[in-house]
PDB file of N, CA and C in Angstrom:
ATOM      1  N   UNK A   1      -1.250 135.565 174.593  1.00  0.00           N
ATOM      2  CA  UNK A   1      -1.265 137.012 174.508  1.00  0.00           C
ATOM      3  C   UNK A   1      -2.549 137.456 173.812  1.00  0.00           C
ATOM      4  N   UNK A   2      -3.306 138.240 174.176  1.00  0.00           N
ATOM      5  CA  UNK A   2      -4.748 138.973 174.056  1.00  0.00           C
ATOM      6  C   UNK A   2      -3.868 140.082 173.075  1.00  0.00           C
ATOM      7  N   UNK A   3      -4.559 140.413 171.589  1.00  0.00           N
ATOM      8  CA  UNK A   3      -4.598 141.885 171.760  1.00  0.00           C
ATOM      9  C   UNK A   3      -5.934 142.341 171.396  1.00  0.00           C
ATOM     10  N   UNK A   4      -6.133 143.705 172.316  1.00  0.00           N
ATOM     11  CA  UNK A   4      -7.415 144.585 172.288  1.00  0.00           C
ATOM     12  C   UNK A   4      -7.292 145.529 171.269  1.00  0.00           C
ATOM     13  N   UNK A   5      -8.652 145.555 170.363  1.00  0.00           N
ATOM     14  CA  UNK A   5      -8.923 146.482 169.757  1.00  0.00           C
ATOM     15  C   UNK A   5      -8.882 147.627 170.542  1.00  0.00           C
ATOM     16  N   UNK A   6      -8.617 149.151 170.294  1.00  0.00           N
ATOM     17  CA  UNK A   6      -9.013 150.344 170.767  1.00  0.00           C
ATOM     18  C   UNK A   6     -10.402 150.701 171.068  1.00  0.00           C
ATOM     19  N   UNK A   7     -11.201 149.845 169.986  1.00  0.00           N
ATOM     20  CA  UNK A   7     -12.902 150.218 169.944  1.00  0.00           C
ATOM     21  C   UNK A   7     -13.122 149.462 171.274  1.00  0.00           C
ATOM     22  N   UNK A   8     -12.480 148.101 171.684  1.00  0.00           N
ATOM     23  CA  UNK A   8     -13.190 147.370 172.597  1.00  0.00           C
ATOM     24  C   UNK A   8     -13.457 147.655 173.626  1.00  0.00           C
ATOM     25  N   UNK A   9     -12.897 148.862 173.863  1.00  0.00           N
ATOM     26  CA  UNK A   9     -13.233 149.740 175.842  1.00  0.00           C
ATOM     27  C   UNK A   9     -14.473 150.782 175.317  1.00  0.00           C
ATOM     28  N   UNK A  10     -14.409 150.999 173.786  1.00  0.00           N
ATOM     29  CA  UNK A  10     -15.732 151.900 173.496  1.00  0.00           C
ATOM     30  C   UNK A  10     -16.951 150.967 174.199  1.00  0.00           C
ATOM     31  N   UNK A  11     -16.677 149.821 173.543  1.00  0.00           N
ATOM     32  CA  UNK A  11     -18.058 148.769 173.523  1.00  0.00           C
ATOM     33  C   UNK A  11     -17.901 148.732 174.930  1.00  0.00           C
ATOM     34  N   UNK A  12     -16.861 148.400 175.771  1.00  0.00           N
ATOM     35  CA  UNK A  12     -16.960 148.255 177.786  1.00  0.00           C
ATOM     36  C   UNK A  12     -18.114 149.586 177.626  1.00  0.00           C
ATOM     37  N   UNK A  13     -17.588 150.425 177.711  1.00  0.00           N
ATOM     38  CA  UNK A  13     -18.526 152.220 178.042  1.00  0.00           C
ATOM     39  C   UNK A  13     -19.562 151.803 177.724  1.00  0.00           C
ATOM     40  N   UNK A  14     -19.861 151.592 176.403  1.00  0.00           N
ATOM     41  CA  UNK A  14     -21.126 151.224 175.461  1.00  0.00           C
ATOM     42  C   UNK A  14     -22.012 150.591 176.716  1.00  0.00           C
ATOM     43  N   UNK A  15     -21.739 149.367 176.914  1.00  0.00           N
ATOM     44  CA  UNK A  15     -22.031 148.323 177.552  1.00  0.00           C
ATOM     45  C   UNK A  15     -22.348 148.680 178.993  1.00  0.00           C
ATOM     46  N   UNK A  16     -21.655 149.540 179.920  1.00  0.00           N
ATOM     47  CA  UNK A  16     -21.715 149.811 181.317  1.00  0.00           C
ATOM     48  C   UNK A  16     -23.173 150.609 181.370  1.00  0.00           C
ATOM     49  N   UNK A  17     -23.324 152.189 179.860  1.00  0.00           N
ATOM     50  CA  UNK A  17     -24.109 152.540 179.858  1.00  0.00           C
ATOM     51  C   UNK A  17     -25.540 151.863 179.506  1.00  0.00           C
ATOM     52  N   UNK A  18     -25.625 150.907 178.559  1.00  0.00           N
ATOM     53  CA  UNK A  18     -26.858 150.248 178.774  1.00  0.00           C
ATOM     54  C   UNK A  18     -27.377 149.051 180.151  1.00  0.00           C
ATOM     55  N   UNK A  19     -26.597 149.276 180.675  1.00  0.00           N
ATOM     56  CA  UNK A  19     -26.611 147.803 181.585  1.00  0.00           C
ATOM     57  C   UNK A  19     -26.807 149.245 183.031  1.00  0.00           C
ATOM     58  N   UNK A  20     -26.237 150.396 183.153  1.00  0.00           N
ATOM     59  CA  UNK A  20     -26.811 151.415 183.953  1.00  0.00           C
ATOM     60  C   UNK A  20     -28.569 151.879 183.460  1.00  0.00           C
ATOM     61  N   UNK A  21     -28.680 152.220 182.354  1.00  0.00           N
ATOM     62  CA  UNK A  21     -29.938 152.578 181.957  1.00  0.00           C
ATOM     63  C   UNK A  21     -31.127 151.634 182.280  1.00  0.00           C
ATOM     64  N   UNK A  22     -30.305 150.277 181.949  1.00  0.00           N
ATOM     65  CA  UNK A  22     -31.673 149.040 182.342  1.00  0.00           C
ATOM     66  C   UNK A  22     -31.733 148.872 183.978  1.00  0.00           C
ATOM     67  N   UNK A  23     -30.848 149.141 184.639  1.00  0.00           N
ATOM     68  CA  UNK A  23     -30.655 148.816 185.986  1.00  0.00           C
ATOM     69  C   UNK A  23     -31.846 150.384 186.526  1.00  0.00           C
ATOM     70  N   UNK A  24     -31.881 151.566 186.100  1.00  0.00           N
ATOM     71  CA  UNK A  24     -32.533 151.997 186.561  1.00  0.00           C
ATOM     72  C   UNK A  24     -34.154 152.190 186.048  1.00  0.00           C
ATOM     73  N   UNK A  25     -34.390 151.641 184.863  1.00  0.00           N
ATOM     74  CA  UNK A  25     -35.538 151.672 184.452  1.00  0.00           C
ATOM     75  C   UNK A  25     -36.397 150.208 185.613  1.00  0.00           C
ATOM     76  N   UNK A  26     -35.474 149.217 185.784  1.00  0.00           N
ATOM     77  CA  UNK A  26     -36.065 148.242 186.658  1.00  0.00           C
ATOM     78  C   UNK A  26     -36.748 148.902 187.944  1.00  0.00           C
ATOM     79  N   UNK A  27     -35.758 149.685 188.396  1.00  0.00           N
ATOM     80  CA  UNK A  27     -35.566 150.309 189.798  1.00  0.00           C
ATOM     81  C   UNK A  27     -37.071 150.913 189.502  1.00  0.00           C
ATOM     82  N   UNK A  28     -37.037 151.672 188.723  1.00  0.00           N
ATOM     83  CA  UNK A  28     -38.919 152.290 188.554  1.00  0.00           C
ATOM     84  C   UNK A  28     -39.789 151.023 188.249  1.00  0.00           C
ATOM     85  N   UNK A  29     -40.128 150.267 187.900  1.00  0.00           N
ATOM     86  CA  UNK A  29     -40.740 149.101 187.481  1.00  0.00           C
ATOM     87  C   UNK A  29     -40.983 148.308 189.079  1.00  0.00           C
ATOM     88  N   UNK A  30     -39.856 148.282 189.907  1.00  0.00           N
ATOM     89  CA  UNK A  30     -40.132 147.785 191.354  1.00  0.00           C
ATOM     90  C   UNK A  30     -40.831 149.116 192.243  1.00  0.00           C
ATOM     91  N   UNK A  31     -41.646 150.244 191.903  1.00  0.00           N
ATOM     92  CA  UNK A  31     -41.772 151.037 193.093  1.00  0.00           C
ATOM     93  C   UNK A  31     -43.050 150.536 192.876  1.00  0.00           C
ATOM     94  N   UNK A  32     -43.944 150.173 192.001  1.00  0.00           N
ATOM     95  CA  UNK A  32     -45.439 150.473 191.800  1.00  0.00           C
ATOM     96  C   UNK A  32     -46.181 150.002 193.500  1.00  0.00           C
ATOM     97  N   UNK A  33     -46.576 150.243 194.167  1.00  0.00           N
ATOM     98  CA  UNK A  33     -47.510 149.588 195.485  1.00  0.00           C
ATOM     99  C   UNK A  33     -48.348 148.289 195.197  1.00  0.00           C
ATOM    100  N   UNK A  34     -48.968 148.490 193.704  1.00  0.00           N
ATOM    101  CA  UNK A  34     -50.089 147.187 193.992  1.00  0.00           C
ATOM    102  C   UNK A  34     -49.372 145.915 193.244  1.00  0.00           C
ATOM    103  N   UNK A  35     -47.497 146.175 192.918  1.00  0.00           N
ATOM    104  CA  UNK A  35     -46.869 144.811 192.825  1.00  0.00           C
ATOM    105  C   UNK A  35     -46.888 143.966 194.049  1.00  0.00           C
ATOM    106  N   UNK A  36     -46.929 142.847 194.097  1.00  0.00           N
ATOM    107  CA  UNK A  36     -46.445 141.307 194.883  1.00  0.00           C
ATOM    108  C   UNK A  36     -45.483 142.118 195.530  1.00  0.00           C
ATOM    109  N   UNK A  37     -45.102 141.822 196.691  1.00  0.00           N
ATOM    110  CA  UNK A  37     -43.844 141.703 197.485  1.00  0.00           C
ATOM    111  C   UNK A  37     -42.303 140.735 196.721  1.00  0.00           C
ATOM    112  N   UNK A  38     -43.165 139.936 196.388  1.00  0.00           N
ATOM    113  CA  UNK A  38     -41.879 138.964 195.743  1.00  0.00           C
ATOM    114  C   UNK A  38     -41.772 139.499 194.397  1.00  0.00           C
ATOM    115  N   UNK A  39     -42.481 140.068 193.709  1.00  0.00           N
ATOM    116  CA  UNK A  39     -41.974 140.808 192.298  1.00  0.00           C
ATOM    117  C   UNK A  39     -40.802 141.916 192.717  1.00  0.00           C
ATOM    118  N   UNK A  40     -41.416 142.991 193.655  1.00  0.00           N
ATOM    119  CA  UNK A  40     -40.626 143.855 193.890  1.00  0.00           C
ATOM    120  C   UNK A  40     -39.237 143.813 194.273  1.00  0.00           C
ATOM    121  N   UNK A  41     -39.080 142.464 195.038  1.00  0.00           N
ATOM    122  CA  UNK A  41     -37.591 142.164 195.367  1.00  0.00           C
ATOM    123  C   UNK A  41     -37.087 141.578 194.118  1.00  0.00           C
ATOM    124  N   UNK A  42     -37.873 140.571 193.300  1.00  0.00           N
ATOM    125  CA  UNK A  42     -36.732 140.520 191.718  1.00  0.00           C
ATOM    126  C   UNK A  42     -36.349 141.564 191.315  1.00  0.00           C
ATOM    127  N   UNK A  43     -37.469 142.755 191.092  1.00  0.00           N
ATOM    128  CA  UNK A  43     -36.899 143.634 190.114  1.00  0.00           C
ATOM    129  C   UNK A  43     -35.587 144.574 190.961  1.00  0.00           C
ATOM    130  N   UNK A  44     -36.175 144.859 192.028  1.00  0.00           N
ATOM    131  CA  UNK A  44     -34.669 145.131 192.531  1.00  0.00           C
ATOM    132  C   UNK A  44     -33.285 144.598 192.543  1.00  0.00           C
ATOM    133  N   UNK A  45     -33.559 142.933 192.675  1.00  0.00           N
ATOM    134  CA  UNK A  45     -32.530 141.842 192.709  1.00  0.00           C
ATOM    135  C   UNK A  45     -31.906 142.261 191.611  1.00  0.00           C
ATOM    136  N   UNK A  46     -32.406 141.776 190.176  1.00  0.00           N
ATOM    137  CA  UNK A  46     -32.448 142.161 188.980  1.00  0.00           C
ATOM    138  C   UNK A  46     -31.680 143.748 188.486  1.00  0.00           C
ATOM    139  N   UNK A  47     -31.722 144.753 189.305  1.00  0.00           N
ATOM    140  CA  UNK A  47     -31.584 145.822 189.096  1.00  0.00           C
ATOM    141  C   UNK A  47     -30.127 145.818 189.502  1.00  0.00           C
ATOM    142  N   UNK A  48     -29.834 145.473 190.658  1.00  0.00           N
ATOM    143  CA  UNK A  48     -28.635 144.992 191.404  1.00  0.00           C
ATOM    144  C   UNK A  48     -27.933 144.564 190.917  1.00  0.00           C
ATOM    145  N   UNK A  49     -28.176 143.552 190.051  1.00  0.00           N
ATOM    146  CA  UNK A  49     -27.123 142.870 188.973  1.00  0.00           C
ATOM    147  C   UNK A  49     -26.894 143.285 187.881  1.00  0.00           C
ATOM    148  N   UNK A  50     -27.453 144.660 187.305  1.00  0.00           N
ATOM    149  CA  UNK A  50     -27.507 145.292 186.398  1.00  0.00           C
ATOM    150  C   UNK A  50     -26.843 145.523 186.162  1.00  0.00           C
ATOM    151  N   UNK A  51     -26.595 146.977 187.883  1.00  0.00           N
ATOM    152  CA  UNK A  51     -25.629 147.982 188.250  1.00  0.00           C
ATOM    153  C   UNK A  51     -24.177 146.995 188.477  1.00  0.00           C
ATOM    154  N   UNK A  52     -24.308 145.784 188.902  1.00  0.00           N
ATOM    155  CA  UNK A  52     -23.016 145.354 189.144  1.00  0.00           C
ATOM    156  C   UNK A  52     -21.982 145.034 187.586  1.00  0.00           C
ATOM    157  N   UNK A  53     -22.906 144.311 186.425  1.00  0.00           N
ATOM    158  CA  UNK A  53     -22.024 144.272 185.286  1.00  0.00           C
ATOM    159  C   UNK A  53     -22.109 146.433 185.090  1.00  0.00           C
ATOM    160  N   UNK A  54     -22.786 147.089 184.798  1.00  0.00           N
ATOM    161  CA  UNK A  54     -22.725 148.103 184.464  1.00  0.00           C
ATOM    162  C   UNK A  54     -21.492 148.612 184.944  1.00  0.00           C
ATOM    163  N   UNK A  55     -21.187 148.574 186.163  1.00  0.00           N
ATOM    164  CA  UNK A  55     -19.642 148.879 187.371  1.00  0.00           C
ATOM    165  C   UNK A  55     -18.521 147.747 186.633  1.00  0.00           C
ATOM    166  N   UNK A  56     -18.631 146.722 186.505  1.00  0.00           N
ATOM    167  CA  UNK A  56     -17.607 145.911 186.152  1.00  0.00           C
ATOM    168  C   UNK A  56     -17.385 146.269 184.983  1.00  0.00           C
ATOM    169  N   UNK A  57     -18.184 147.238 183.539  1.00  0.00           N
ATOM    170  CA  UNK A  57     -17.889 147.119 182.676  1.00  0.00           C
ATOM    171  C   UNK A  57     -17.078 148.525 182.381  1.00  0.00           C
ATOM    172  N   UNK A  58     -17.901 149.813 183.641  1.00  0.00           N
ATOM    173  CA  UNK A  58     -17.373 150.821 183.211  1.00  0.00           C
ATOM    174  C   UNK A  58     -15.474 150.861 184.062  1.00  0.00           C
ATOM    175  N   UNK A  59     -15.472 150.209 184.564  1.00  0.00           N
ATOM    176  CA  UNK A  59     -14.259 149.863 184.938  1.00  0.00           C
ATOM    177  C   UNK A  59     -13.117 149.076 184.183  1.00  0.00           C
ATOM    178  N   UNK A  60     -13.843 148.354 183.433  1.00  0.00           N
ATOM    179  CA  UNK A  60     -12.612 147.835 182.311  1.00  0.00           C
ATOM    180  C   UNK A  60     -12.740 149.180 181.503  1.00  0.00           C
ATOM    181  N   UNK A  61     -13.560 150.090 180.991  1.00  0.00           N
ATOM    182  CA  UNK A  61     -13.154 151.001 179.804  1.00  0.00           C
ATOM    183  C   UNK A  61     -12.578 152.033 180.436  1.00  0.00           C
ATOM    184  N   UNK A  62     -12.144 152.196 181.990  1.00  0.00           N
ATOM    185  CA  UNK A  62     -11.261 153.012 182.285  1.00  0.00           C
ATOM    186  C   UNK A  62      -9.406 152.494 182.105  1.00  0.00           C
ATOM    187  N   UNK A  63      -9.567 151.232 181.120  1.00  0.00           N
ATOM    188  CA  UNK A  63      -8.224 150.857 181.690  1.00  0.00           C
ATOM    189  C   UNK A  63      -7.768 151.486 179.867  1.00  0.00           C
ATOM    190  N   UNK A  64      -8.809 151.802 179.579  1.00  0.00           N
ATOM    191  CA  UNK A  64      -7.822 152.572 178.081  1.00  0.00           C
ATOM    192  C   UNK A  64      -8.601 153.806 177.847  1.00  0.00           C
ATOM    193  N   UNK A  65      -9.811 154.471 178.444  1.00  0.00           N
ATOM    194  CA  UNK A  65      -9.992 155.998 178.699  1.00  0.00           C
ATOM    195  C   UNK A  65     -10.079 156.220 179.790  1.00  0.00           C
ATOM    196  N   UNK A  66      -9.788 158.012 179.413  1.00  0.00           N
ATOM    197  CA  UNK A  66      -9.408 158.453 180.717  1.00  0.00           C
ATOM    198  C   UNK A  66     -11.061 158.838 181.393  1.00  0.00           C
ATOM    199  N   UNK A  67     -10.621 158.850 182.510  1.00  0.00           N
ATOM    200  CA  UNK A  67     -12.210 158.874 183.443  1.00  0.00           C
ATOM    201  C   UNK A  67     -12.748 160.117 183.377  1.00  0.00           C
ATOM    202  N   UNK A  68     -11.901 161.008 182.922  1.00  0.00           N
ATOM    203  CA  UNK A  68     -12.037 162.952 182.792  1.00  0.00           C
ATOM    204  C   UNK A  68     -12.709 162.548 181.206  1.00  0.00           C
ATOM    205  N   UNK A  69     -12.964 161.538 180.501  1.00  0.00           N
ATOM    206  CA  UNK A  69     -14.190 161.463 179.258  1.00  0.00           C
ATOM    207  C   UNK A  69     -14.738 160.504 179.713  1.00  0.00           C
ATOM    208  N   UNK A  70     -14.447 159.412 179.972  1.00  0.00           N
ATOM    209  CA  UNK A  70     -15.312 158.211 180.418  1.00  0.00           C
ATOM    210  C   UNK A  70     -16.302 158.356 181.327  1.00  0.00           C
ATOM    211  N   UNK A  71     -16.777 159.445 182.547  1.00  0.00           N
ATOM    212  CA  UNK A  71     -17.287 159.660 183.460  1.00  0.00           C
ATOM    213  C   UNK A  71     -18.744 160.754 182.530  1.00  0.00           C
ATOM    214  N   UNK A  72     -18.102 161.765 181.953  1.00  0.00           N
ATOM    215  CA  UNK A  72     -19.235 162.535 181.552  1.00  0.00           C
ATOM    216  C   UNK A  72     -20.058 161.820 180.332  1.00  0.00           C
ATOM    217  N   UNK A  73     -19.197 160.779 179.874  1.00  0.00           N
ATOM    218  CA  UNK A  73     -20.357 160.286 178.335  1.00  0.00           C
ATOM    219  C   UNK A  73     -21.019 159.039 179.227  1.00  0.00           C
ATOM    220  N   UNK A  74     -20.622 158.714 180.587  1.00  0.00           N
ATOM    221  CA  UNK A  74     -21.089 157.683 181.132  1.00  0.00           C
ATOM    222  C   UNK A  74     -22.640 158.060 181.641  1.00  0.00           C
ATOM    223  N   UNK A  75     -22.019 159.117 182.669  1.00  0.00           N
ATOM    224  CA  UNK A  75     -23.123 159.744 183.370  1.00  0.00           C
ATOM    225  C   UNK A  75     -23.896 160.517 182.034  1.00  0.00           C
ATOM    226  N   UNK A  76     -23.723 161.237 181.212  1.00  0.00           N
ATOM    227  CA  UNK A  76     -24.761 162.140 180.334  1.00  0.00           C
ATOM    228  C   UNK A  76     -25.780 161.244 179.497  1.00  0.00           C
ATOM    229  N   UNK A  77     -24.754 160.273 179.181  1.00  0.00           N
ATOM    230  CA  UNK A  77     -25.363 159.232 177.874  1.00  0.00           C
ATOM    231  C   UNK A  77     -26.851 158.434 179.243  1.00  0.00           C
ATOM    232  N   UNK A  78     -26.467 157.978 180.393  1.00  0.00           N
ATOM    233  CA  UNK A  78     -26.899 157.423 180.953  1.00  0.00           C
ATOM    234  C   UNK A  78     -28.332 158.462 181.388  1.00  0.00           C
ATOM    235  N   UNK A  79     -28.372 159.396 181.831  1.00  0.00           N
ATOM    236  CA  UNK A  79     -29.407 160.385 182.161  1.00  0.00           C
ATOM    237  C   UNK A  79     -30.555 160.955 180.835  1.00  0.00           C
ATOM    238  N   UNK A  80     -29.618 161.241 179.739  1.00  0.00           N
ATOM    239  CA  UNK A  80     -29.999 161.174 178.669  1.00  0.00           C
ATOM    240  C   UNK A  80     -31.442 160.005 177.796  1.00  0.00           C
ATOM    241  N   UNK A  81     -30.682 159.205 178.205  1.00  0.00           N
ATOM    242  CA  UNK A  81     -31.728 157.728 177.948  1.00  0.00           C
ATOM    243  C   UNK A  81     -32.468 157.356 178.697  1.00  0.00           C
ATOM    244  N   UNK A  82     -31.855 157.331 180.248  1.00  0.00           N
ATOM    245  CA  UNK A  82     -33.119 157.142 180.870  1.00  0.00           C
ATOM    246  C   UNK A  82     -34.473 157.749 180.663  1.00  0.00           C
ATOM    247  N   UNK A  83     -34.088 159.297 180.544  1.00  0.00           N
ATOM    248  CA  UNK A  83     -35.475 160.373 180.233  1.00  0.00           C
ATOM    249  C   UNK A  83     -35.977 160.014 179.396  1.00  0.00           C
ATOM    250  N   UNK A  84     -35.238 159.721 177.830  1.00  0.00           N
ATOM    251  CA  UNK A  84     -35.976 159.272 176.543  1.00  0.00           C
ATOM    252  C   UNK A  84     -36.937 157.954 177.008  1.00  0.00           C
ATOM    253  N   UNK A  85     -36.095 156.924 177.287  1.00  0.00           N
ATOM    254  CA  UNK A  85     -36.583 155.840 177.880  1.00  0.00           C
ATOM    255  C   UNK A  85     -38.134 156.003 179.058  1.00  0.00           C
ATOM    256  N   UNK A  86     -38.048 157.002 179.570  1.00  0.00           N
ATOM    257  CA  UNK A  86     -39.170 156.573 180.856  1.00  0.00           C
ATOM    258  C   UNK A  86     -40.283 157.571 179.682  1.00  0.00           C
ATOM    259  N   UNK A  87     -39.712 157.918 179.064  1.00  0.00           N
ATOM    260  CA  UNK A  87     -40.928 159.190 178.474  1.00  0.00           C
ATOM    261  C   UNK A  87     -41.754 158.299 177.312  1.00  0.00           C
ATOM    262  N   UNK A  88     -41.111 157.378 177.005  1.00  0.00           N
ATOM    263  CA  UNK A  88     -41.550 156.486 176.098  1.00  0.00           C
ATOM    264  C   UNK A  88     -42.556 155.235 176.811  1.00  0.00           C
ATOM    265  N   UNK A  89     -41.575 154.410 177.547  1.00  0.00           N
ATOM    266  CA  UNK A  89     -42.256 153.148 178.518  1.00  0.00           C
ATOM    267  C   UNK A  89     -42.985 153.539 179.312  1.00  0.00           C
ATOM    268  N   UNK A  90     -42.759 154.900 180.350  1.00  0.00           N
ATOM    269  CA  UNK A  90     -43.674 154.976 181.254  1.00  0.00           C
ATOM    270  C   UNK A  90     -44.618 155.787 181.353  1.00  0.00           C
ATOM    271  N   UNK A  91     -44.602 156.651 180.090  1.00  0.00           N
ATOM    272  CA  UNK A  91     -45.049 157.794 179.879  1.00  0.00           C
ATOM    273  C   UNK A  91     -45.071 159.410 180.712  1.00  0.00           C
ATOM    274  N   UNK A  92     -43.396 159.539 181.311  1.00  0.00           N
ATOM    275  CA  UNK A  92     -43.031 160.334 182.231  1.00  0.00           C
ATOM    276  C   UNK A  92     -43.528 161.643 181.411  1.00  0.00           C
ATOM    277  N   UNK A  93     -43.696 162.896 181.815  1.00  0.00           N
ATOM    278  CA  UNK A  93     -44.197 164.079 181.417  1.00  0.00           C
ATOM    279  C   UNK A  93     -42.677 164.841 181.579  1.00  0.00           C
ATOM    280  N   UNK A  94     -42.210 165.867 180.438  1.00  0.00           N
ATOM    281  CA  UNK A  94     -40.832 166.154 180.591  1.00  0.00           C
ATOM    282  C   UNK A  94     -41.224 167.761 179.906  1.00  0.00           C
ATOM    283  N   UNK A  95     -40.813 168.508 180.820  1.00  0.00           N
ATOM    284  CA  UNK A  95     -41.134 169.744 180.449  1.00  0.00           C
ATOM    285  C   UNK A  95     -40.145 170.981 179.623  1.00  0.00           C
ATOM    286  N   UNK A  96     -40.445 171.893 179.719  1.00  0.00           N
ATOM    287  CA  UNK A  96     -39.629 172.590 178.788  1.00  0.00           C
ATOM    288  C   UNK A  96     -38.180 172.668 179.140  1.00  0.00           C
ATOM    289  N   UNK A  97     -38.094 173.191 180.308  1.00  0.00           N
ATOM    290  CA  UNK A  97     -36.596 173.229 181.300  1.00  0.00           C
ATOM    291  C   UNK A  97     -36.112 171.876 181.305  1.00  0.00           C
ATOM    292  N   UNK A  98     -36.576 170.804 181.154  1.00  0.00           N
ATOM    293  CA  UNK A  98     -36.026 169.720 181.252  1.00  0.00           C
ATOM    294  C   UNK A  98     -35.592 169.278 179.755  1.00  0.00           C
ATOM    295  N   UNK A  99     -35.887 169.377 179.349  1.00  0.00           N
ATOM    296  CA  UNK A  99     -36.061 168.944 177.420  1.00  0.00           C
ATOM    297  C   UNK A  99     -34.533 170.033 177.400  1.00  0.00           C
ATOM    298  N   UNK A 100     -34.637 171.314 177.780  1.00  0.00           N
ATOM    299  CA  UNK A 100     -33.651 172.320 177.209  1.00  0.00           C
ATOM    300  C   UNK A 100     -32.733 171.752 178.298  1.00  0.00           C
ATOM    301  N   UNK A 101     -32.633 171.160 179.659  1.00  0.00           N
ATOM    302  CA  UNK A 101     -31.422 170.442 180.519  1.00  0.00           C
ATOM    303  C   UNK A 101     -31.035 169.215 179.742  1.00  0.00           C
ATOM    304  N   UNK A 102     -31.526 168.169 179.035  1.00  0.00           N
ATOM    305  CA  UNK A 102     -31.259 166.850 178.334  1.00  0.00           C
ATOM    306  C   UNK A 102     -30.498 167.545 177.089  1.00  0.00           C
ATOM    307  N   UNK A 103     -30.365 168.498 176.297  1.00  0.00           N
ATOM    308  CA  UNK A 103     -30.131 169.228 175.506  1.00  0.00           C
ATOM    309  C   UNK A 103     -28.688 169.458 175.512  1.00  0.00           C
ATOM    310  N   UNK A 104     -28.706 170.567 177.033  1.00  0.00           N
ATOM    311  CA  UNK A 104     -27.443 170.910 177.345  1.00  0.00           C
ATOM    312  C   UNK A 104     -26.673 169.961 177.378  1.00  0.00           C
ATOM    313  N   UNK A 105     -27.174 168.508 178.486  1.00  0.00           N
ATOM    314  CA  UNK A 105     -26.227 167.714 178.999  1.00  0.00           C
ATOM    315  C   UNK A 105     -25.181 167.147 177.705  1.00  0.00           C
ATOM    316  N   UNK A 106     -26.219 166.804 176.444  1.00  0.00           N
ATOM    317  CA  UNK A 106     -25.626 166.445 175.222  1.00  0.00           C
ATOM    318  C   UNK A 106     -24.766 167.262 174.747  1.00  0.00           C
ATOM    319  N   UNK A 107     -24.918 168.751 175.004  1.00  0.00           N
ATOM    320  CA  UNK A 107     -23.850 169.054 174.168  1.00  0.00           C
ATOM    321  C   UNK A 107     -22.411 169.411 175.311  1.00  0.00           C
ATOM    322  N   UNK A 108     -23.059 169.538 176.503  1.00  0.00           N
ATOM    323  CA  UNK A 108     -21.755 169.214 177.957  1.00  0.00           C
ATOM    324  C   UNK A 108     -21.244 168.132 177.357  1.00  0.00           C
ATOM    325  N   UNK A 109     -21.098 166.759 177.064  1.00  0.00           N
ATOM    326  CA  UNK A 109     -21.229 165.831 176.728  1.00  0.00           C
ATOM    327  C   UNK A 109     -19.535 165.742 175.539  1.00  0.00           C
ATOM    328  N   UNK A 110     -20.719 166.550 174.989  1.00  0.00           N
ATOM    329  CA  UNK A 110     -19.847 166.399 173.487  1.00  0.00           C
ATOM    330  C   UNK A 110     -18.754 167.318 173.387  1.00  0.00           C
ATOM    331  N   UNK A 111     -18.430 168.727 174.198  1.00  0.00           N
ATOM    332  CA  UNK A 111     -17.802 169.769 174.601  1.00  0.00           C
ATOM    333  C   UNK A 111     -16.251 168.681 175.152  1.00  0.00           C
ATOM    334  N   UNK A 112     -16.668 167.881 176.237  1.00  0.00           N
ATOM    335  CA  UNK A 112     -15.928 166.937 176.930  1.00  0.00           C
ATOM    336  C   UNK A 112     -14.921 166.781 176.134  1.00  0.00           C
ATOM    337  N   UNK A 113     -15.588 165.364 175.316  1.00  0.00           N
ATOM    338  CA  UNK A 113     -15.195 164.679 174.497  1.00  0.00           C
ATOM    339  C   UNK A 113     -14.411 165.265 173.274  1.00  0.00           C
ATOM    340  N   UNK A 114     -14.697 166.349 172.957  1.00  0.00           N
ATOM    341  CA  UNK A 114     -13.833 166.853 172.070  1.00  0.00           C
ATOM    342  C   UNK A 114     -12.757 167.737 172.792  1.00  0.00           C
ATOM    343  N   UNK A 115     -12.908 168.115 173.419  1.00  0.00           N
ATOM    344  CA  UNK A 115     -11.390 168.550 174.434  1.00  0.00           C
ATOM    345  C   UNK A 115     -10.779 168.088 175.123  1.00  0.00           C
ATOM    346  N   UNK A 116     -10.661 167.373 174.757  1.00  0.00           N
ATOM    347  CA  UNK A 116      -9.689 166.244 175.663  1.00  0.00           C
ATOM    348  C   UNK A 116      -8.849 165.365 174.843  1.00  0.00           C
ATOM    349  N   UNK A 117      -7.576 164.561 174.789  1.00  0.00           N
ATOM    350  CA  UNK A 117      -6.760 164.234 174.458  1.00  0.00           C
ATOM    351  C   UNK A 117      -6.992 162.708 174.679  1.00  0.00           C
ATOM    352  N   UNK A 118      -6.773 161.550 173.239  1.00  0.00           N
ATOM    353  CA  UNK A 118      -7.368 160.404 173.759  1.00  0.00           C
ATOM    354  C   UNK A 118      -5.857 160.039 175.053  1.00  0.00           C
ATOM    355  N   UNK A 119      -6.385 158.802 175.574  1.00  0.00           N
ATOM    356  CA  UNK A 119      -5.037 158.055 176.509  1.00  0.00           C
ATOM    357  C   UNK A 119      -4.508 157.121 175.438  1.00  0.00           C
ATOM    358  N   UNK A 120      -2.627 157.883 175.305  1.00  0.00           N
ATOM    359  CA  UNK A 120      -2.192 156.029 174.523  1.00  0.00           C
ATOM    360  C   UNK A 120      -1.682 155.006 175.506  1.00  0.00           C
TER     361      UNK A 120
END
């Protein structure tokens, strides 16, 4: 007999969202033109297997939250970082409307999460 902490579907979420964030920062890392042909298919390969634990993980933390919170801190947290993330590594340019959309999404985000009722 297993028993699960409550936190341990946090850490699944936790986990789906970094393993989504790295899966798409790869995905940019494979577009450049003057990569190898055979680089570009790792990093995709690579990216592929990202998204697949990222899916396997956000799917175990639906088996103790509900997907009406698990979906918006998945998707927000995930969009959220990527931007921070590419603005940092790739040096993406992020403008005012966008800075004040990453903003909103956080506090969409957090609006969610506090209205809502955990699952026992």
């Amino acid at each position: 007999m297993v028993i699960e902490s409550p936190l341990v579907h946090l850490v699944f979420l936790s986990l789906a969202i970094f393993f989504n964030v790295s899966h798409n920062l790869l995905l940019k890392l494979s577009s450049p033109d003057s990569l190898p042909m055979l680089h570009k298919y790792g990093f995709i390969a690579a990216a592929l297997g990202l998204g697949a634990f990222g899916a396997y993980f956000f799917a175990r933390s639906l088996e103790r939250i509900q997907l009406s919170l698990a979906y918006p801190a998945f998707s927000g947290s995930s969009v959220v970082l990527t931007c921070v993330l590419a603005l940092v590594l790739f040096r993406d340019s992020l403008s005012l409307p966008g800075l004040i959309g990453i903003v909103l999404i956080m506090i969409g985000v957090s609006l969610v999460g506090t209205s809502l009722n955990p699952q026992s």
